[in-house]
C-alpha atoms as a PDB file:
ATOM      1  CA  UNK A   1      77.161 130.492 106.710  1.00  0.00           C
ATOM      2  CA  UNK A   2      75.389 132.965 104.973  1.00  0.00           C
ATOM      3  CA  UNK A   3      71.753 134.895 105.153  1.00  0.00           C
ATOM      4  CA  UNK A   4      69.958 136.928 103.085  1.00  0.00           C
ATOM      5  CA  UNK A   5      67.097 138.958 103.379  1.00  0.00           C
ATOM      6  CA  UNK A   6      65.500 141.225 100.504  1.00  0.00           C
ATOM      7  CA  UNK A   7      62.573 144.109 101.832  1.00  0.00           C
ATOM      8  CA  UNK A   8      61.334 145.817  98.755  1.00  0.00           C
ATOM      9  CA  UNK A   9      59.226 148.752  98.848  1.00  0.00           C
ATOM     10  CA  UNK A  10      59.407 149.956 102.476  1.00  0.00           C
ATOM     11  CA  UNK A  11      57.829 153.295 102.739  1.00  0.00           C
ATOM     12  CA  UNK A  12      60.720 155.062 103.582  1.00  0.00           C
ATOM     13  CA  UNK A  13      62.981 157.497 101.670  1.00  0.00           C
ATOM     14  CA  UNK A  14      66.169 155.741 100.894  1.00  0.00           C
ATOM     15  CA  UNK A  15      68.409 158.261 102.359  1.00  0.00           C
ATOM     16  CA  UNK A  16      66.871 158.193 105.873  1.00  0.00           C
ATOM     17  CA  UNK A  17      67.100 154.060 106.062  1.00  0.00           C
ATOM     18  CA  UNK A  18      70.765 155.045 104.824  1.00  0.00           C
ATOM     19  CA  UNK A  19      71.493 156.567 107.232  1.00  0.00           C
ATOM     20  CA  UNK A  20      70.462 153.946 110.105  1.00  0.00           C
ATOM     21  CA  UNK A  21      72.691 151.682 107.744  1.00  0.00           C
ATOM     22  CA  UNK A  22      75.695 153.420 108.066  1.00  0.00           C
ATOM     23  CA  UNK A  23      75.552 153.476 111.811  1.00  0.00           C
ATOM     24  CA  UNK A  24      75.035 150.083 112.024  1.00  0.00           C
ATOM     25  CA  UNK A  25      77.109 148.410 109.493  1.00  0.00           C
ATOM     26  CA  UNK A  26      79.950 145.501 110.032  1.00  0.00           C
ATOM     27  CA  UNK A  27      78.827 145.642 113.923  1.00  0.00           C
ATOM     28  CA  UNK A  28      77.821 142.316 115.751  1.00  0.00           C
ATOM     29  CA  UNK A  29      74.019 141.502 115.353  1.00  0.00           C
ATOM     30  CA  UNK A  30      73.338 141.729 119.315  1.00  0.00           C
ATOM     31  CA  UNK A  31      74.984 145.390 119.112  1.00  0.00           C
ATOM     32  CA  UNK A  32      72.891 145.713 116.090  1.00  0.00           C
ATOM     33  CA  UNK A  33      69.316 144.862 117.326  1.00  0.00           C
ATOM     34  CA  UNK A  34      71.001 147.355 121.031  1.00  0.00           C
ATOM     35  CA  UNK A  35      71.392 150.636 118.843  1.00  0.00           C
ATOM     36  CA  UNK A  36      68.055 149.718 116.724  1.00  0.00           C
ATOM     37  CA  UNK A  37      66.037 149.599 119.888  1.00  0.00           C
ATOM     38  CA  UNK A  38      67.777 152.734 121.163  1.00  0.00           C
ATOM     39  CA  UNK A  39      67.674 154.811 117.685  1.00  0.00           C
ATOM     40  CA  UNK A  40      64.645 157.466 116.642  1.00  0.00           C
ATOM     41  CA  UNK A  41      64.310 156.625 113.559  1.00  0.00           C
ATOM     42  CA  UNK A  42      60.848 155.053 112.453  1.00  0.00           C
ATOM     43  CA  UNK A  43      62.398 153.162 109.410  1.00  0.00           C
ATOM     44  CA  UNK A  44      64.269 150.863 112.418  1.00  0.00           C
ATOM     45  CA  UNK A  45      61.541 148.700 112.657  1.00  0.00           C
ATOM     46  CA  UNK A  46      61.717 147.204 109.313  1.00  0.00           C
ATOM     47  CA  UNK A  47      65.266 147.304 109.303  1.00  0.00           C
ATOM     48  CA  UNK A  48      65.607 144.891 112.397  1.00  0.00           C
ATOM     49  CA  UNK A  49      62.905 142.667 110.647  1.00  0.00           C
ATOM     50  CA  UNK A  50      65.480 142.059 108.171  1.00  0.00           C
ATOM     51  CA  UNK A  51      68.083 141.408 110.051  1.00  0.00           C
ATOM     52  CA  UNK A  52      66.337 138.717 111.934  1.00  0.00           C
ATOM     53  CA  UNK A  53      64.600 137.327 108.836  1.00  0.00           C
ATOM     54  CA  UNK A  54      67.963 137.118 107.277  1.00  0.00           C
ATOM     55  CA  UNK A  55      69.482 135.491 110.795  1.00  0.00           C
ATOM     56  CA  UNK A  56      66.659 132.990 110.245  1.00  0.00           C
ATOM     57  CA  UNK A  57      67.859 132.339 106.780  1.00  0.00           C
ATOM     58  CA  UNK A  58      70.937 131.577 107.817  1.00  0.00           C
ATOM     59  CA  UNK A  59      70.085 128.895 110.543  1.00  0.00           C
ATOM     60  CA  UNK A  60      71.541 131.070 113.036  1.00  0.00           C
ATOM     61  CA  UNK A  61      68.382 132.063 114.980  1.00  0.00           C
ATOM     62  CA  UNK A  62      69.496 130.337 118.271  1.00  0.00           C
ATOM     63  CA  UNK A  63      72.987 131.977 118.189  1.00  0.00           C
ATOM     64  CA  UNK A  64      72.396 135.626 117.273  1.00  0.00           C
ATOM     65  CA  UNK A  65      75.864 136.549 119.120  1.00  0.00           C
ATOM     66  CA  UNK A  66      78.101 134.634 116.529  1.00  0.00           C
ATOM     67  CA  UNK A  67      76.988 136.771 113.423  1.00  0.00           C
ATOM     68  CA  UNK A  68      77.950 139.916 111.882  1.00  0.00           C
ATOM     69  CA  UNK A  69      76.243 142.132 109.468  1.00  0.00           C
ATOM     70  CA  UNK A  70      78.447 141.445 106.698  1.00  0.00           C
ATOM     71  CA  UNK A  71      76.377 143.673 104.346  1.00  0.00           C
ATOM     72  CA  UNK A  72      73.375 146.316 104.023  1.00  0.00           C
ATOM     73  CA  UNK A  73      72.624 148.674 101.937  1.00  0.00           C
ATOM     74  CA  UNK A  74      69.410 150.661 100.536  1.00  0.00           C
ATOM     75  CA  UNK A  75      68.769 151.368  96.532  1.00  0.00           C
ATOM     76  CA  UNK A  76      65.730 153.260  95.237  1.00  0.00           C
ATOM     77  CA  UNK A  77      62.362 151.758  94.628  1.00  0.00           C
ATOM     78  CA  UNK A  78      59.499 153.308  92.280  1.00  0.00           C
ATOM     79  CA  UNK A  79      57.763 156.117  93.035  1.00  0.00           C
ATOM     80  CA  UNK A  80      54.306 156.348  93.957  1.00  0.00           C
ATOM     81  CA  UNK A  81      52.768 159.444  92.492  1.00  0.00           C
ATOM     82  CA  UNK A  82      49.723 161.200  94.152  1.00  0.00           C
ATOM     83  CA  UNK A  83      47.680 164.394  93.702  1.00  0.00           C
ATOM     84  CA  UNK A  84      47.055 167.597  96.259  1.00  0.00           C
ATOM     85  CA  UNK A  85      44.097 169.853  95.287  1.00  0.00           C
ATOM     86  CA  UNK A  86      45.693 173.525  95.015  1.00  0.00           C
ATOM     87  CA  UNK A  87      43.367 176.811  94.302  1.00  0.00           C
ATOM     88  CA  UNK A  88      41.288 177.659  91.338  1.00  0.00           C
ATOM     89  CA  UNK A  89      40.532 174.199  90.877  1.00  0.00           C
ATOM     90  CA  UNK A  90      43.854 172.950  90.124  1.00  0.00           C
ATOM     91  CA  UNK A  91      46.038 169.742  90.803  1.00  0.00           C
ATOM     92  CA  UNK A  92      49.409 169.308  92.078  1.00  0.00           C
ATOM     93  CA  UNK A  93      51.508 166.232  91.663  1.00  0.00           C
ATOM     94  CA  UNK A  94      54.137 164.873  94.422  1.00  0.00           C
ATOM     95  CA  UNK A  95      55.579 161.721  94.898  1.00  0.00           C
ATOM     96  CA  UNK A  96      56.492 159.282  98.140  1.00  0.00           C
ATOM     97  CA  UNK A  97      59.311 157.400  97.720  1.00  0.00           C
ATOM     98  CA  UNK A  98      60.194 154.159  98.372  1.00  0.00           C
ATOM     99  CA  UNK A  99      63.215 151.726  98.923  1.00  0.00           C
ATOM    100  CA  UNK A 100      64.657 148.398  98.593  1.00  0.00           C
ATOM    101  CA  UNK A 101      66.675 147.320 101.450  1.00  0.00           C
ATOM    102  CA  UNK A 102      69.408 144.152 101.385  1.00  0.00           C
ATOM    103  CA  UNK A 103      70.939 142.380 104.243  1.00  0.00           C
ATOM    104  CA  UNK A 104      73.691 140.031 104.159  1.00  0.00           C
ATOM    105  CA  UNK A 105      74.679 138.377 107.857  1.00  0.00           C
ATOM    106  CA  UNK A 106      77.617 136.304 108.292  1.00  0.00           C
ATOM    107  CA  UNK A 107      79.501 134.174 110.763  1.00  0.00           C
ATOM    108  CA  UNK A 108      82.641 135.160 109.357  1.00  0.00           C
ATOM    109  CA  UNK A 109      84.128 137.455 111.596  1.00  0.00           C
ATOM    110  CA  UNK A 110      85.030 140.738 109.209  1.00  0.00           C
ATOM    111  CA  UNK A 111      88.118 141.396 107.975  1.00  0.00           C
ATOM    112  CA  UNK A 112      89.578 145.049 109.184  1.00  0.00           C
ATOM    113  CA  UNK A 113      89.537 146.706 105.589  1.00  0.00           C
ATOM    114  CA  UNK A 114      85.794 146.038 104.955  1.00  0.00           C
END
Protein backbone atom coordinates (compact mmCIF):
# COMPACT_ATOMS: atom_id res chain seq x y z
CA UNK A 1 0.00 0.00 0.00
CA UNK A 2 0.77 3.28 -0.94
CA UNK A 3 1.10 7.02 0.77
CA UNK A 4 1.37 10.22 -0.38
CA UNK A 5 2.11 13.36 1.02
CA UNK A 6 2.35 16.83 -0.94
CA UNK A 7 4.18 20.08 1.24
CA UNK A 8 4.01 23.06 -0.99
CA UNK A 9 5.73 26.15 -0.28
CA UNK A 10 8.17 25.28 2.54
CA UNK A 11 10.49 28.11 3.07
CA UNK A 12 13.40 26.46 2.06
CA UNK A 13 15.61 26.66 -1.06
CA UNK A 14 15.04 23.59 -3.08
CA UNK A 15 18.57 22.59 -3.34
CA UNK A 16 19.24 22.44 0.44
CA UNK A 17 15.90 20.08 1.09
CA UNK A 18 17.66 18.21 -1.96
CA UNK A 19 20.12 17.52 -0.51
CA UNK A 20 18.58 15.91 2.84
CA UNK A 21 16.63 13.91 0.04
CA UNK A 22 19.37 12.35 -1.47
CA UNK A 23 20.75 11.09 1.78
CA UNK A 24 17.76 9.68 2.72
CA UNK A 25 16.19 8.16 -0.24
CA UNK A 26 15.01 4.27 -0.79
CA UNK A 27 16.15 3.76 3.07
CA UNK A 28 13.63 2.16 5.62
CA UNK A 29 11.35 4.84 7.32
CA UNK A 30 12.76 4.00 11.00
CA UNK A 31 16.41 4.67 9.46
CA UNK A 32 14.76 7.59 7.90
CA UNK A 33 13.14 9.46 10.89
CA UNK A 34 17.27 8.05 12.82
CA UNK A 35 19.39 10.24 10.28
CA UNK A 36 16.55 13.14 10.30
CA UNK A 37 16.86 13.46 14.03
CA UNK A 38 20.65 13.24 13.77
CA UNK A 39 21.08 15.68 10.56
CA UNK A 40 21.79 19.77 10.82
CA UNK A 41 19.80 20.75 8.50
CA UNK A 42 16.74 23.04 9.54
CA UNK A 43 14.60 22.01 6.45
CA UNK A 44 14.48 18.27 8.39
CA UNK A 45 11.70 19.18 10.29
CA UNK A 46 9.26 19.53 7.58
CA UNK A 47 10.69 16.84 5.76
CA UNK A 48 9.92 14.19 8.57
CA UNK A 49 6.36 15.79 8.78
CA UNK A 50 5.90 14.41 5.46
CA UNK A 51 7.04 11.36 5.83
CA UNK A 52 4.80 10.64 8.71
CA UNK A 53 1.81 12.43 7.16
CA UNK A 54 2.33 10.30 4.17
CA UNK A 55 2.84 6.98 6.63
CA UNK A 56 -0.56 8.09 7.95
CA UNK A 57 -1.94 8.12 4.50
CA UNK A 58 -1.03 4.96 3.93
CA UNK A 59 -2.61 3.23 7.07
CA UNK A 60 0.71 2.29 8.14
CA UNK A 61 1.08 4.52 11.24
CA UNK A 62 1.26 1.54 13.73
CA UNK A 63 3.95 -0.29 11.65
CA UNK A 64 6.47 2.37 10.64
CA UNK A 65 9.26 -0.53 10.32
CA UNK A 66 7.52 -2.27 7.26
CA UNK A 67 7.75 0.84 4.87
CA UNK A 68 10.21 2.28 2.61
CA UNK A 69 10.54 5.63 1.10
CA UNK A 70 9.76 4.61 -2.27
CA UNK A 71 9.98 8.23 -3.54
CA UNK A 72 10.96 12.02 -2.69
CA UNK A 73 11.90 14.59 -4.42
CA UNK A 74 11.84 18.61 -4.28
CA UNK A 75 10.70 20.97 -7.46
CA UNK A 76 10.67 24.77 -7.30
CA UNK A 77 7.89 26.84 -5.89
CA UNK A 78 7.24 30.72 -6.67
CA UNK A 79 9.24 33.22 -5.56
CA UNK A 80 8.47 35.67 -3.06
CA UNK A 81 9.96 38.99 -3.98
CA UNK A 82 10.91 41.63 -1.28
CA UNK A 83 12.67 45.01 -1.10
CA UNK A 84 16.10 46.18 0.92
CA UNK A 85 16.53 49.98 1.26
CA UNK A 86 20.14 50.73 -0.32
CA UNK A 87 21.77 54.47 -0.23
CA UNK A 88 20.60 57.62 -1.82
CA UNK A 89 17.21 56.61 -1.32
CA UNK A 90 17.13 53.68 -3.46
CA UNK A 91 15.50 50.10 -3.52
CA UNK A 92 16.89 46.79 -4.07
CA UNK A 93 14.92 43.75 -5.04
CA UNK A 94 15.80 39.99 -3.83
CA UNK A 95 13.85 37.08 -3.69
CA UNK A 96 13.34 33.92 -1.04
CA UNK A 97 12.66 30.93 -2.55
CA UNK A 98 10.50 28.35 -1.97
CA UNK A 99 9.79 24.56 -2.67
CA UNK A 100 7.39 21.86 -3.19
CA UNK A 101 8.31 18.68 -1.63
CA UNK A 102 6.64 14.97 -2.60
CA UNK A 103 6.79 11.81 -0.69
CA UNK A 104 5.81 8.51 -1.81
CA UNK A 105 6.16 5.52 1.08
CA UNK A 106 5.68 2.03 0.26
CA UNK A 107 5.52 -1.44 1.72
CA UNK A 108 7.02 -2.84 -1.21
CA UNK A 109 10.36 -3.66 -0.40
CA UNK A 110 12.60 -1.79 -3.36
CA UNK A 111 13.87 -3.38 -6.07
CA UNK A 112 17.96 -3.10 -6.32
CA UNK A 113 18.01 -0.88 -9.60
CA UNK A 114 15.79 1.92 -8.14
Amino acid sequence: MEGVCYARYLRYSPRKIAQVLKIIRGKNVEQVFNILDNINKACSVDIKKAIKSALANAGGFKTPYKFYLKECYVTKGPYMKRIIPKAFGRAALFTRKTAHLTVVVSDEIPKKGD
